[in-house]
C-alpha atoms as a PDB file:
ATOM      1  CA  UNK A   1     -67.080 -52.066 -29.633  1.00  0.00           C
ATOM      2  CA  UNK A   2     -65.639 -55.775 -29.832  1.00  0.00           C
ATOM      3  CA  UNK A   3     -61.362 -55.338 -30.551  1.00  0.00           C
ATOM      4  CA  UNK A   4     -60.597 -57.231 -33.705  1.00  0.00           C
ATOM      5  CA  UNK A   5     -57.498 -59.817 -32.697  1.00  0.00           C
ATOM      6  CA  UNK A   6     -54.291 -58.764 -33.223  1.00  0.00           C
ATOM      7  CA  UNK A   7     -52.561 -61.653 -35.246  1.00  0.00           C
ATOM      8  CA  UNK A   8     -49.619 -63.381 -33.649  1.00  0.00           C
ATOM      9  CA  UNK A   9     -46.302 -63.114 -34.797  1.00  0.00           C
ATOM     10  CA  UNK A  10     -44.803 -65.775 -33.150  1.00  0.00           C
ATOM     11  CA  UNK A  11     -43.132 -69.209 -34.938  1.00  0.00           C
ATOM     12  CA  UNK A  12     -44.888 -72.101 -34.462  1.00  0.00           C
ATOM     13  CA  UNK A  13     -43.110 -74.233 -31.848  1.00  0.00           C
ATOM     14  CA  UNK A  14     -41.314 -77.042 -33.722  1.00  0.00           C
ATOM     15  CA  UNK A  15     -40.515 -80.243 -31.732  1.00  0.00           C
ATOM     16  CA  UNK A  16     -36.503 -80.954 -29.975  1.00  0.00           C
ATOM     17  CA  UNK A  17     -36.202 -83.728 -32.378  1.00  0.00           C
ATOM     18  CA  UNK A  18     -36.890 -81.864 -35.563  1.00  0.00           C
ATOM     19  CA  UNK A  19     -35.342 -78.411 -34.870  1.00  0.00           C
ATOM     20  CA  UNK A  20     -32.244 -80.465 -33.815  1.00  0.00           C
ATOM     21  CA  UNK A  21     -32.282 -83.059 -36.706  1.00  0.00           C
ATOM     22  CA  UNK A  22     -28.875 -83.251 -38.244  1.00  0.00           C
ATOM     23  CA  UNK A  23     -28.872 -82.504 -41.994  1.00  0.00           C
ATOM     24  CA  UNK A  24     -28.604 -85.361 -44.838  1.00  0.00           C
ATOM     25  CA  UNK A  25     -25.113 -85.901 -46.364  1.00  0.00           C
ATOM     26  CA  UNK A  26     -24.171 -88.584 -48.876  1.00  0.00           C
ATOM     27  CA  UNK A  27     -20.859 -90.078 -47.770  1.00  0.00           C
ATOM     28  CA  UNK A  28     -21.566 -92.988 -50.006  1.00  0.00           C
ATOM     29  CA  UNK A  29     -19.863 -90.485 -52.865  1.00  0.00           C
ATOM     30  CA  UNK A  30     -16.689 -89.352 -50.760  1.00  0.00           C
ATOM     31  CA  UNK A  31     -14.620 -92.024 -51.951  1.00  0.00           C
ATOM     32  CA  UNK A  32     -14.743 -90.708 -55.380  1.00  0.00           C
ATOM     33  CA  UNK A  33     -15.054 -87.012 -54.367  1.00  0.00           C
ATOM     34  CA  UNK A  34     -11.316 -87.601 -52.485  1.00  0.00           C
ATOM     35  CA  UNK A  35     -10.489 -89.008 -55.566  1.00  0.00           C
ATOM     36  CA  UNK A  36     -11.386 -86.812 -57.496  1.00  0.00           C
ATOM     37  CA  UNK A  37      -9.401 -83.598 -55.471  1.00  0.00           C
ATOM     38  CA  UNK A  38      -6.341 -86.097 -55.782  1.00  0.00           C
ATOM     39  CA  UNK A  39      -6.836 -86.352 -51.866  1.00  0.00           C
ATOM     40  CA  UNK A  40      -5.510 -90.146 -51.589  1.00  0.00           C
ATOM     41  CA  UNK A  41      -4.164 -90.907 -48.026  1.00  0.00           C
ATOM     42  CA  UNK A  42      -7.855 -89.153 -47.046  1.00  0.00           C
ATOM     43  CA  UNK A  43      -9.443 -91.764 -49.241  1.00  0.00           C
ATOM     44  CA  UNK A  44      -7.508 -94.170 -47.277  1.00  0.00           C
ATOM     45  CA  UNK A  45      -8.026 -93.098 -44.105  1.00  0.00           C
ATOM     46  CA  UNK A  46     -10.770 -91.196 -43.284  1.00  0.00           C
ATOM     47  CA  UNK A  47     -12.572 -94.155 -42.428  1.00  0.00           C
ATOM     48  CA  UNK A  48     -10.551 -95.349 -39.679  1.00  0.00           C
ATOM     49  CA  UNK A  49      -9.597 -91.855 -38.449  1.00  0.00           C
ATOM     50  CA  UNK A  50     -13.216 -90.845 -37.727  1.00  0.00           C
ATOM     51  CA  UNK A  51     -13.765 -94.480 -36.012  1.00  0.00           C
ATOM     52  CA  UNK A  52     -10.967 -92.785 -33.822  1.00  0.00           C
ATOM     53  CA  UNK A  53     -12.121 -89.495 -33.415  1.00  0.00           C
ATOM     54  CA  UNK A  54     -15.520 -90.791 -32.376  1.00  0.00           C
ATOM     55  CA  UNK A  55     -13.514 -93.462 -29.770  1.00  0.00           C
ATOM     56  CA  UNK A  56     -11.379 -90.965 -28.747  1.00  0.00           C
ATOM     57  CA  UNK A  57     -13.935 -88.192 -28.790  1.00  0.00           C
ATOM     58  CA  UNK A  58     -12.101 -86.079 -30.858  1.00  0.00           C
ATOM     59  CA  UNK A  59     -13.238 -82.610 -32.096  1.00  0.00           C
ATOM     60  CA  UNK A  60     -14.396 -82.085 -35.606  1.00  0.00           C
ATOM     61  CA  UNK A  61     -11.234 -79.728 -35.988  1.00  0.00           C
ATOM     62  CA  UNK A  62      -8.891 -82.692 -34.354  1.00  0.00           C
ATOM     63  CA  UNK A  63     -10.107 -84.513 -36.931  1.00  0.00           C
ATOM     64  CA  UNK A  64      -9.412 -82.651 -39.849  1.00  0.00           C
ATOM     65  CA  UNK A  65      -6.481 -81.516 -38.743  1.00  0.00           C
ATOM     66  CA  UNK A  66      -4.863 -85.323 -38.446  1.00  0.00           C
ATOM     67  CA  UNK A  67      -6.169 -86.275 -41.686  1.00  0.00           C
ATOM     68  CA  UNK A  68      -4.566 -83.324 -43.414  1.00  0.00           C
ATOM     69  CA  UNK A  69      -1.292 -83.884 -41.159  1.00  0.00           C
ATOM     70  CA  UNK A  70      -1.212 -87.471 -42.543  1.00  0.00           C
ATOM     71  CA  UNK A  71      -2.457 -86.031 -46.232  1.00  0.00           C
ATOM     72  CA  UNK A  72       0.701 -83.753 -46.140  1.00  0.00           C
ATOM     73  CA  UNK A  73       3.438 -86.395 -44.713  1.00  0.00           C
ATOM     74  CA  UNK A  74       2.623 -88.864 -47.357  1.00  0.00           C
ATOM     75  CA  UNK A  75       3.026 -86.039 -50.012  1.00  0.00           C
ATOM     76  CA  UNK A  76       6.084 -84.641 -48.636  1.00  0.00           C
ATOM     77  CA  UNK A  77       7.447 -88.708 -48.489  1.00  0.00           C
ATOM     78  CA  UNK A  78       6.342 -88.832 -52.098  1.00  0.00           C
ATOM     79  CA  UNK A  79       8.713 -85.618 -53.083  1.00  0.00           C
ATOM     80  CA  UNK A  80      11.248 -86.948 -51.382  1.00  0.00           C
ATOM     81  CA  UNK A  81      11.127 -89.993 -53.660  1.00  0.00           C
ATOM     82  CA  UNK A  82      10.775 -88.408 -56.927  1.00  0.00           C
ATOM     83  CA  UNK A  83      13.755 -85.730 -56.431  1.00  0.00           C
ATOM     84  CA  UNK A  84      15.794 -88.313 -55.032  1.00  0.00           C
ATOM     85  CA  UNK A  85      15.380 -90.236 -58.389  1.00  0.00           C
ATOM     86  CA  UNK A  86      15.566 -87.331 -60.419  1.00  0.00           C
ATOM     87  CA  UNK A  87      19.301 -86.735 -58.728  1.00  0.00           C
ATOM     88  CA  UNK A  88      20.846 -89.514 -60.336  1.00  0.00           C
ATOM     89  CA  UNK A  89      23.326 -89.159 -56.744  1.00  0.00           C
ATOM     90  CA  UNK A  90      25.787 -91.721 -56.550  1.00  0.00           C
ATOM     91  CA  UNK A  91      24.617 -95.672 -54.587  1.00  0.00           C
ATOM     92  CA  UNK A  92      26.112 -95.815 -51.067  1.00  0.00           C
ATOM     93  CA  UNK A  93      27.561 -91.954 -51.036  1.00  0.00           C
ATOM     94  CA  UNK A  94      25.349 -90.425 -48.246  1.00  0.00           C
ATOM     95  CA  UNK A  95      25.856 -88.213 -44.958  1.00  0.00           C
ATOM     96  CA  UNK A  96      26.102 -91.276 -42.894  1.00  0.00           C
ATOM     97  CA  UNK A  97      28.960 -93.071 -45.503  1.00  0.00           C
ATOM     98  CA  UNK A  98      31.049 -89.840 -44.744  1.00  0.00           C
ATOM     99  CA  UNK A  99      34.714 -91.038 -42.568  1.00  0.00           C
ATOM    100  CA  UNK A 100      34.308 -87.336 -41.430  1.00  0.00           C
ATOM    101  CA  UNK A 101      37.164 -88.130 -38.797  1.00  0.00           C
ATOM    102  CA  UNK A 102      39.627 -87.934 -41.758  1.00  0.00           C
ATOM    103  CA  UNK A 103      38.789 -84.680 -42.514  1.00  0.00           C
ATOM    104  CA  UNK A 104      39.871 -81.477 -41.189  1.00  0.00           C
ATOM    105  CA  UNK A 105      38.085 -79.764 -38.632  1.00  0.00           C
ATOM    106  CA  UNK A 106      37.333 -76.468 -40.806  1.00  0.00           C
ATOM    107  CA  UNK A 107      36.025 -79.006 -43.418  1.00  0.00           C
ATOM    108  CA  UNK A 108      33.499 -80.803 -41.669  1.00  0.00           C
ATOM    109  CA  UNK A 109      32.135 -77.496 -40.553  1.00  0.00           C
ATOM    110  CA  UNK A 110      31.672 -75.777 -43.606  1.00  0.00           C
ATOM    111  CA  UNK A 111      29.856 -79.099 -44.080  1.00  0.00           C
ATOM    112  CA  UNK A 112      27.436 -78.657 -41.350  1.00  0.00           C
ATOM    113  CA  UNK A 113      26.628 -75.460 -41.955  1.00  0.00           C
ATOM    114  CA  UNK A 114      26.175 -76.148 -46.377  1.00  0.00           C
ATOM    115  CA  UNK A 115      23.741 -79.202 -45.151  1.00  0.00           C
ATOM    116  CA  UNK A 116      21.289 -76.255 -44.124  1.00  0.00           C
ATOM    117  CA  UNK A 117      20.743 -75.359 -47.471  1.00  0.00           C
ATOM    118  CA  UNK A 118      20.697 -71.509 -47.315  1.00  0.00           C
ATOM    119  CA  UNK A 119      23.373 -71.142 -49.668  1.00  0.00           C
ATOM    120  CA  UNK A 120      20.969 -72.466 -52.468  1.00  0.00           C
ATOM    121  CA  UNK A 121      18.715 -69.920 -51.994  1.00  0.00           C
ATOM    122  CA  UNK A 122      21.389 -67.199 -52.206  1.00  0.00           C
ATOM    123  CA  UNK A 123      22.444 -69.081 -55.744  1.00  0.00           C
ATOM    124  CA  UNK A 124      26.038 -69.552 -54.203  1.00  0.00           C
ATOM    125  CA  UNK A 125      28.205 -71.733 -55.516  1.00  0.00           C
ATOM    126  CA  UNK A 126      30.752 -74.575 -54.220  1.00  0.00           C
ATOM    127  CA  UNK A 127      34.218 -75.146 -55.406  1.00  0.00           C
ATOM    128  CA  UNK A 128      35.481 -78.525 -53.802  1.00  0.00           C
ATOM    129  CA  UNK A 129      39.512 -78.933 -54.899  1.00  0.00           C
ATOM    130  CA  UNK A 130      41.605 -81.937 -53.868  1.00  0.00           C
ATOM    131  CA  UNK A 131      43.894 -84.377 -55.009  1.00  0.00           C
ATOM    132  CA  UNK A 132      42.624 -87.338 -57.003  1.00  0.00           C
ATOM    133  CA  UNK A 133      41.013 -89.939 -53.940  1.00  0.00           C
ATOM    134  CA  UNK A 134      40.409 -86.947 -51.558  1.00  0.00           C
ATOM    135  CA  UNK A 135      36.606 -87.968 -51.228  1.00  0.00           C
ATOM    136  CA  UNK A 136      35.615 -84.525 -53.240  1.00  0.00           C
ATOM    137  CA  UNK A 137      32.957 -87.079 -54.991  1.00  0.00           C
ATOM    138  CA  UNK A 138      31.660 -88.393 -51.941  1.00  0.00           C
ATOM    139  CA  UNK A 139      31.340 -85.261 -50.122  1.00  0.00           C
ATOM    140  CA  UNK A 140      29.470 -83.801 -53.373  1.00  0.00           C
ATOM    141  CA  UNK A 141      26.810 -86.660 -53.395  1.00  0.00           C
ATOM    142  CA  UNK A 142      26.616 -86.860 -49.269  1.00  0.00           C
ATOM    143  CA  UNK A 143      25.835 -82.868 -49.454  1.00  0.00           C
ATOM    144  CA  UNK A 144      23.002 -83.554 -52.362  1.00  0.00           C
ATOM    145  CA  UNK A 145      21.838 -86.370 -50.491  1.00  0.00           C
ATOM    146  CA  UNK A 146      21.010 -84.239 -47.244  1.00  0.00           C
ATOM    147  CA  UNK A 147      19.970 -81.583 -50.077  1.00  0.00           C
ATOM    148  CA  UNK A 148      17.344 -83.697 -51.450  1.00  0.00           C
ATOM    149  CA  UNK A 149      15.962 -84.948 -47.718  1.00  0.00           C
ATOM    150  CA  UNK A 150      14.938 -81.394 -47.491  1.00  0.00           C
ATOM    151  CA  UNK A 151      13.011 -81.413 -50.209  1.00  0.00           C
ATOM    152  CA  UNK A 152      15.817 -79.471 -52.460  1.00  0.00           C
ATOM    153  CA  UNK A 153      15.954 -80.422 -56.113  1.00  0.00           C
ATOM    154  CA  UNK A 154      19.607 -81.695 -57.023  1.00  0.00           C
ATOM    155  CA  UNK A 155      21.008 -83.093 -60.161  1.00  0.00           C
ATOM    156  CA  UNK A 156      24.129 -84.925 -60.143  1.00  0.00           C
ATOM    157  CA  UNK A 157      26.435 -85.501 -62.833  1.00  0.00           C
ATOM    158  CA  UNK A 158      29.661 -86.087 -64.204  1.00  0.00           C
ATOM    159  CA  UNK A 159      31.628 -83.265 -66.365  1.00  0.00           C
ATOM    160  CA  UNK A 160      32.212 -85.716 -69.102  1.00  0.00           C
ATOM    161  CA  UNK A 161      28.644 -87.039 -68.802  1.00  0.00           C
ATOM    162  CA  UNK A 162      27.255 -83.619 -68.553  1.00  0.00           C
ATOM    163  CA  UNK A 163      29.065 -82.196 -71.746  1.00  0.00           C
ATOM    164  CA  UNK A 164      28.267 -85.113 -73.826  1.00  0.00           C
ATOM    165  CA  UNK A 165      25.015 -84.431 -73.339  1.00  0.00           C
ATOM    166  CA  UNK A 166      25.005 -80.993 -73.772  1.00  0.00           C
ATOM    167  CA  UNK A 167      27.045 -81.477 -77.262  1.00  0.00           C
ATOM    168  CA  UNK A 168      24.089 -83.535 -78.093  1.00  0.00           C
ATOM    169  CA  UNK A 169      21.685 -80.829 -77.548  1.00  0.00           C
ATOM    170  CA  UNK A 170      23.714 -78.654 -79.702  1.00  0.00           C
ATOM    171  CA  UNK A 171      23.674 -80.546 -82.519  1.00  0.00           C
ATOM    172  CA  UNK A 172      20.185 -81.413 -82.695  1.00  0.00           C
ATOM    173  CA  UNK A 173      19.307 -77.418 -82.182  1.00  0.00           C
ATOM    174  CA  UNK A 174      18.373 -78.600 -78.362  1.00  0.00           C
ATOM    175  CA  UNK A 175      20.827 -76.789 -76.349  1.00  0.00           C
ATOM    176  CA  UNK A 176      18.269 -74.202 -75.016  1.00  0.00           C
ATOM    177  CA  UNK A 177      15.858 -76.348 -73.822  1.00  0.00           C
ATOM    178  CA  UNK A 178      17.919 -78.592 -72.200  1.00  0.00           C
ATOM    179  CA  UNK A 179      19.590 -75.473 -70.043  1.00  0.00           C
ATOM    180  CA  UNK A 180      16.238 -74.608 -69.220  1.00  0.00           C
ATOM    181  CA  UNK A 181      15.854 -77.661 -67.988  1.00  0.00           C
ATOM    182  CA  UNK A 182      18.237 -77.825 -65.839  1.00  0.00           C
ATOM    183  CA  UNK A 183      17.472 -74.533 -64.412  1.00  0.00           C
ATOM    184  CA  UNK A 184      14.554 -76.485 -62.554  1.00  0.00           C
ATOM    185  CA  UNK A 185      16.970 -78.054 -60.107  1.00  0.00           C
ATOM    186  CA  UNK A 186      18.431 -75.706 -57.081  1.00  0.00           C
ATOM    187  CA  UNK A 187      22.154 -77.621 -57.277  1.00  0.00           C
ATOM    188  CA  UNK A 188      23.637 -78.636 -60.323  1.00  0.00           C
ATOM    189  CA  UNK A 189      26.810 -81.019 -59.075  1.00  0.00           C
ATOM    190  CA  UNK A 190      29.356 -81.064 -61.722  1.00  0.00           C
ATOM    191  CA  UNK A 191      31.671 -83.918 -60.433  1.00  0.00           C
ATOM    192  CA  UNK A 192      35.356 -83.921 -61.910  1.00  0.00           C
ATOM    193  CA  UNK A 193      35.752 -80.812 -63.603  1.00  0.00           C
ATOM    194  CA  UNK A 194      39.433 -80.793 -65.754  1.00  0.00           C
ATOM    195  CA  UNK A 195      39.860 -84.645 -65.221  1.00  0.00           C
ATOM    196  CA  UNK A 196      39.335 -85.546 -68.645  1.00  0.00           C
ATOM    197  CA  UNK A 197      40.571 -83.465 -71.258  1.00  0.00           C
ATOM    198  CA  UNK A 198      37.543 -81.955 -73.599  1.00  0.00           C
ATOM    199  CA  UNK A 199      37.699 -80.372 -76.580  1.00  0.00           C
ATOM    200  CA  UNK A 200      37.130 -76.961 -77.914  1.00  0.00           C
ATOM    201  CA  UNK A 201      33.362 -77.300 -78.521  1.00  0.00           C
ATOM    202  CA  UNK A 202      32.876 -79.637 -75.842  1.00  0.00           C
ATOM    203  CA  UNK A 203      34.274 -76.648 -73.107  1.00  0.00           C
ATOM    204  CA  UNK A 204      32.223 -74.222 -74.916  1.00  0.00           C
ATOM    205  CA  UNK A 205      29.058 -75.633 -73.936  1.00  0.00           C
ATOM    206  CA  UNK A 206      29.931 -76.055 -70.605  1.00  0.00           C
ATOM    207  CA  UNK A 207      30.864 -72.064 -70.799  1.00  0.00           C
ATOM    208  CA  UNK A 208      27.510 -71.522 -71.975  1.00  0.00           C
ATOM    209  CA  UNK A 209      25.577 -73.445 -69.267  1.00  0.00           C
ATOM    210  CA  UNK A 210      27.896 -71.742 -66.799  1.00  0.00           C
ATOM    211  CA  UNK A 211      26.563 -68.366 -67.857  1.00  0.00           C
ATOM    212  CA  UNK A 212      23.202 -68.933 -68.438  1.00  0.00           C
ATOM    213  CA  UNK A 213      23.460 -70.376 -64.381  1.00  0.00           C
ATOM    214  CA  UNK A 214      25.140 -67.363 -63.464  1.00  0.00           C
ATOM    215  CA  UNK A 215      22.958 -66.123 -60.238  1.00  0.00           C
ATOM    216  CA  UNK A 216      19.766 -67.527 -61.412  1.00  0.00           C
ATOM    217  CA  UNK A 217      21.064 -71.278 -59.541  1.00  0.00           C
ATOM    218  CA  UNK A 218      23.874 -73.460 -57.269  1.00  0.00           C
ATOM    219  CA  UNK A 219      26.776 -74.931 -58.910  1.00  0.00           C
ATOM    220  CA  UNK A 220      28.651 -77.219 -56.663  1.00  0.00           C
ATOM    221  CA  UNK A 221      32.217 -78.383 -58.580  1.00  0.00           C
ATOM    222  CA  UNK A 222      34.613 -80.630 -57.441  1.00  0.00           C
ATOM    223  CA  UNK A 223      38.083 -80.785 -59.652  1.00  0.00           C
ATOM    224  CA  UNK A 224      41.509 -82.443 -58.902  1.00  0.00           C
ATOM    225  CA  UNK A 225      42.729 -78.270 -61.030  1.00  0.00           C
ATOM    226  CA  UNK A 226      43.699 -74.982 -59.263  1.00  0.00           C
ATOM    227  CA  UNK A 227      42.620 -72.471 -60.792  1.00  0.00           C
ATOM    228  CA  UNK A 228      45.874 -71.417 -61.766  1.00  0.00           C
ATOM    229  CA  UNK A 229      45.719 -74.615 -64.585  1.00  0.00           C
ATOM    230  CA  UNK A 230      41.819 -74.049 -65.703  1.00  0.00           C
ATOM    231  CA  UNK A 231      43.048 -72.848 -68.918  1.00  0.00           C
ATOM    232  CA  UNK A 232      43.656 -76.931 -70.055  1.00  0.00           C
ATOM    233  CA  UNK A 233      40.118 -76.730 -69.742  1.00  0.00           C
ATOM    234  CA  UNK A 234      38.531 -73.944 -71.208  1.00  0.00           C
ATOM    235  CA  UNK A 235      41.222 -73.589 -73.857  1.00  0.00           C
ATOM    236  CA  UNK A 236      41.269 -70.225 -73.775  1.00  0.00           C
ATOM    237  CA  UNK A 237      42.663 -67.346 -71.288  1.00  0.00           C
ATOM    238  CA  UNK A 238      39.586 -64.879 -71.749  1.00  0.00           C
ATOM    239  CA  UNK A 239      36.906 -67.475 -71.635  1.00  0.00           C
ATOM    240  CA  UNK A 240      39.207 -69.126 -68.279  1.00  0.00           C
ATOM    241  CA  UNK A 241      38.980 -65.746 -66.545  1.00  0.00           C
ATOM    242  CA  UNK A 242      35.246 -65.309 -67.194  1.00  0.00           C
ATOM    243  CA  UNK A 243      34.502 -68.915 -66.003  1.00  0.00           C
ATOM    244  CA  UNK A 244      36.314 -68.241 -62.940  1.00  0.00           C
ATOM    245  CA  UNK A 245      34.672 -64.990 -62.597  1.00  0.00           C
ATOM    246  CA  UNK A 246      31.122 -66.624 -62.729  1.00  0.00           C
ATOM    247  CA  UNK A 247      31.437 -69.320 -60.590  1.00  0.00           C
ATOM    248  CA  UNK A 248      33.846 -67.417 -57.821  1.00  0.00           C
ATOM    249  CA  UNK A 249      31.488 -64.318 -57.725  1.00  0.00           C
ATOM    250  CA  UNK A 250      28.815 -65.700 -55.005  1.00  0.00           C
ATOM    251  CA  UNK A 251      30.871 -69.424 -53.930  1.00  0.00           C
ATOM    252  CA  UNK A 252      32.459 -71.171 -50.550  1.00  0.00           C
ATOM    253  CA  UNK A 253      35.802 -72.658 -51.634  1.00  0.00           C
ATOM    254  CA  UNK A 254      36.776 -76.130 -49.840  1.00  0.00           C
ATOM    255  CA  UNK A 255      40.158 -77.062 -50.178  1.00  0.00           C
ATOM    256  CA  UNK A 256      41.114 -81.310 -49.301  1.00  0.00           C
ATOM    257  CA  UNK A 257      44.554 -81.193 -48.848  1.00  0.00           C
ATOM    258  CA  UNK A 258      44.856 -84.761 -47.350  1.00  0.00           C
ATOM    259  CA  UNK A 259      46.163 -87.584 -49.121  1.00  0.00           C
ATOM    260  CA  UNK A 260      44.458 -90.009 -50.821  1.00  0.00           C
ATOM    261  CA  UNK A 261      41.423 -92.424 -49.378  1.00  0.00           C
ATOM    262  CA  UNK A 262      41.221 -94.861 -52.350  1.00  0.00           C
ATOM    263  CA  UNK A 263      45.287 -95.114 -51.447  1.00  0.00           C
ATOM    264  CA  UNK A 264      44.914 -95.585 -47.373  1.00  0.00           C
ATOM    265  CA  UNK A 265      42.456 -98.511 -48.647  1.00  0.00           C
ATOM    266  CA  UNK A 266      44.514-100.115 -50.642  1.00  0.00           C
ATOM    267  CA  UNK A 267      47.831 -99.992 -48.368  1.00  0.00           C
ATOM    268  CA  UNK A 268      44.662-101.864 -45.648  1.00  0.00           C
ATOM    269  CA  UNK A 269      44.468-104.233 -48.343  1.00  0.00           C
ATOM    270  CA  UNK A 270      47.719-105.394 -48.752  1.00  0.00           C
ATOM    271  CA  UNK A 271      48.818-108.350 -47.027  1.00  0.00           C
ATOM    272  CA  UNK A 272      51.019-108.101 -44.378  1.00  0.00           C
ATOM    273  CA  UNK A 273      54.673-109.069 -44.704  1.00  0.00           C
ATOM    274  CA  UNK A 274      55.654-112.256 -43.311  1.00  0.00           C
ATOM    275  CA  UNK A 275      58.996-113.309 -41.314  1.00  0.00           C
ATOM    276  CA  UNK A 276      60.787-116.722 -42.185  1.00  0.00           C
ATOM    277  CA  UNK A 277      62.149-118.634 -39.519  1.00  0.00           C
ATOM    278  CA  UNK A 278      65.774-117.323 -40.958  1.00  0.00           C
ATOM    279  CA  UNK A 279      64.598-113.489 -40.164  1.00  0.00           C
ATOM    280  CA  UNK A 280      64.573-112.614 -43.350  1.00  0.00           C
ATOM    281  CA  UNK A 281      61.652-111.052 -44.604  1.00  0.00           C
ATOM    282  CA  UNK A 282      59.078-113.200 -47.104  1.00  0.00           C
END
C-alpha cells in the first residue's frame, strides 16, 4: 500500500534581503508631527543630531536621549525667562551685586543656606529688619534672583505698590482673585513694610492677604520697624498681634544692624578737603 505524503509544515524560505528589509516610515511628516507635540528644539535638531549619531555611531538610545537632554535644557532656559519676568525683581540687584564683605558673618550665612530654597517649601517666612540704607532691598531681590535661577516662582513688590493694588481689587469686588493669584508664586517679597504710613483700609488688606498666605506660601519682608512699633502700621493692637503671629509662626529673622550703605557712598562721594598754602583748611 503506497503512504499518502505527509504535508510539510515548514515556512517557505524567504530571501536575506527581504526577511531583513527595514520597514517604510514617512519622515517627510516629522516636522509637523514635532510640531504638533510642541516638541520644538527636536524640530530643530533632529536633523543634525542623527547626522551625528550616524558619524559618531551612536546608539538609537544615545540618540534619543541627547535630543530629549537638549528638548529639556531649552525648556528649563525658557522657565527661567518667563518667572524671571513675572518677578518684577529690581535691575542690577542680584547675588553677584551683593558687597557681602560688609555684612556680618552670621548674615551672609543665613544667606547661603536661604539661596537653597528649602525654606519655600516648608512655607517659612523671612523677616529682614535694618535701618533705612542697610541693603534689606538688595538682599531681598539678590535672594529672589537666585530663587528664580532655580526655577522658583517669586514676585517682588513694594508695600505701597502692593496695597494700592490690592485696594483696587477691593473696590472693584476683585480682591479674591487677585490673592489667588498671588498664591501661584512660592515667595511673595514685600519690600518696605511700615515706611510709608497707610491708612486704615489700606492695612486691612494687607491683613487679609497675610492670612489668606498663612502656611499655604513664603513671605519674605524687609522693614526699617521692630516689632515693638508695628502698631503705626496695622492701626490696631489685636490685628498687630495677629500679624505678628502669622508671619513669626514658621520665619528666619535677619537683623542688619550696620550703618547705612547709601551713607558710606555718599561720604566716597564727597570731595576731599583741600589745604591752602596758609594751612588753613579750604
Amino acid at each position: 500500500m503506497s503512504k499518502t505524503p505527509i504535508p510539510s509544515t515548514r515556512k517557505p524560505r524567504t530571501s536575506k534581503s527581504k526577511r531583513h528589509s527595514p520597514p517604510t516610515i514617512d519622515t517627510s511628516k516629522l516636522p509637523d508631527q514635532l510640531k504638533e507635540l510642541r516638541l520644538p528644539t527636536f524640530r530643530e535638531n533632529h536633523t543634525p543630531t542623527a547626522e551625528q549619531a550616524a558619524r559618531e555611531h551612536w546608539t538609537h538610545t544615545q540618540f534619543l536621549a541627547d535630543l530629549v537632554q537638549k528638548e529639556c535644557q531649552a525648556r528649563h532656559q525658557s522657565r527661567i525667562v518667563r518667572l524671571m519676568r513675572n518677578a518684577r525683581l529690581l535691575a542690577g540687584k542680584t547675588w553677584d551685586q551683593v558687597e557681602w564683605s560688609r555684612l556680618p558673618l552670621h548674615v551672609t550665612q543665613q544667606f547661603e543656606t536661604l539661596r537653597q530654597g528649602d525654606f519655600l517649601d516648608r512655607q517659612d517666612n523671612l523677616l529682614v529688619f535694618g535701618k533705612p540704607g542697610s541693603g534689606k532691598t538688595m538682599l531681598l531681590s539678590a535672594l529672589g534672583d537666585q530663587l528664580v535661577m532655580q526655577g522658583r516662582a517669586v514676585c517682588f513688590s513694594t508695600c505701597q505698590m502692593l496695597v494700592q493694588e490690592l485696594l483696587r481689587a477691593k473696590r472693584d469686588l476683585r480682591l479674591e482673585r487677585v490673592i489667588k493669584k498671588l498664591q501661584k508664586f512660592e515667595a511673595l517679597i514685600i519690600d518696605d513694610l511700615g515706611y510709608v504710613q497707610q491708612s486704615r483700609e489700606e492695612m486691612e488688606v494687607l491683613f487679609t492677604l497675610l492670612s489668606e498666605r498663612y502656611e499655604r506660601g513664603s513671605v519674605l519682608v524687609s522693614s526699617n520697624l521692630p516689632f515693638s512699633k508695628w502698631e503705626q502700621i496695622f492701626k490696631d493692637p489685636m490685628t498687630t498681634a495677629a500679624a505678628i503671629d502669622r508671619l513669626i509662626h514658621h520665619s528666619v529673622i535677619v537683623e542688619l544692624n550696620i550703618p547705612s550703605f547709601r551713607l558710606e557712598e555718599a561720604k566716597k562721594k564727597q570731595p576731599k578737603s583741600t589745604v591752602s598754602k596758609t594751612g588753613s583748611r579750604a
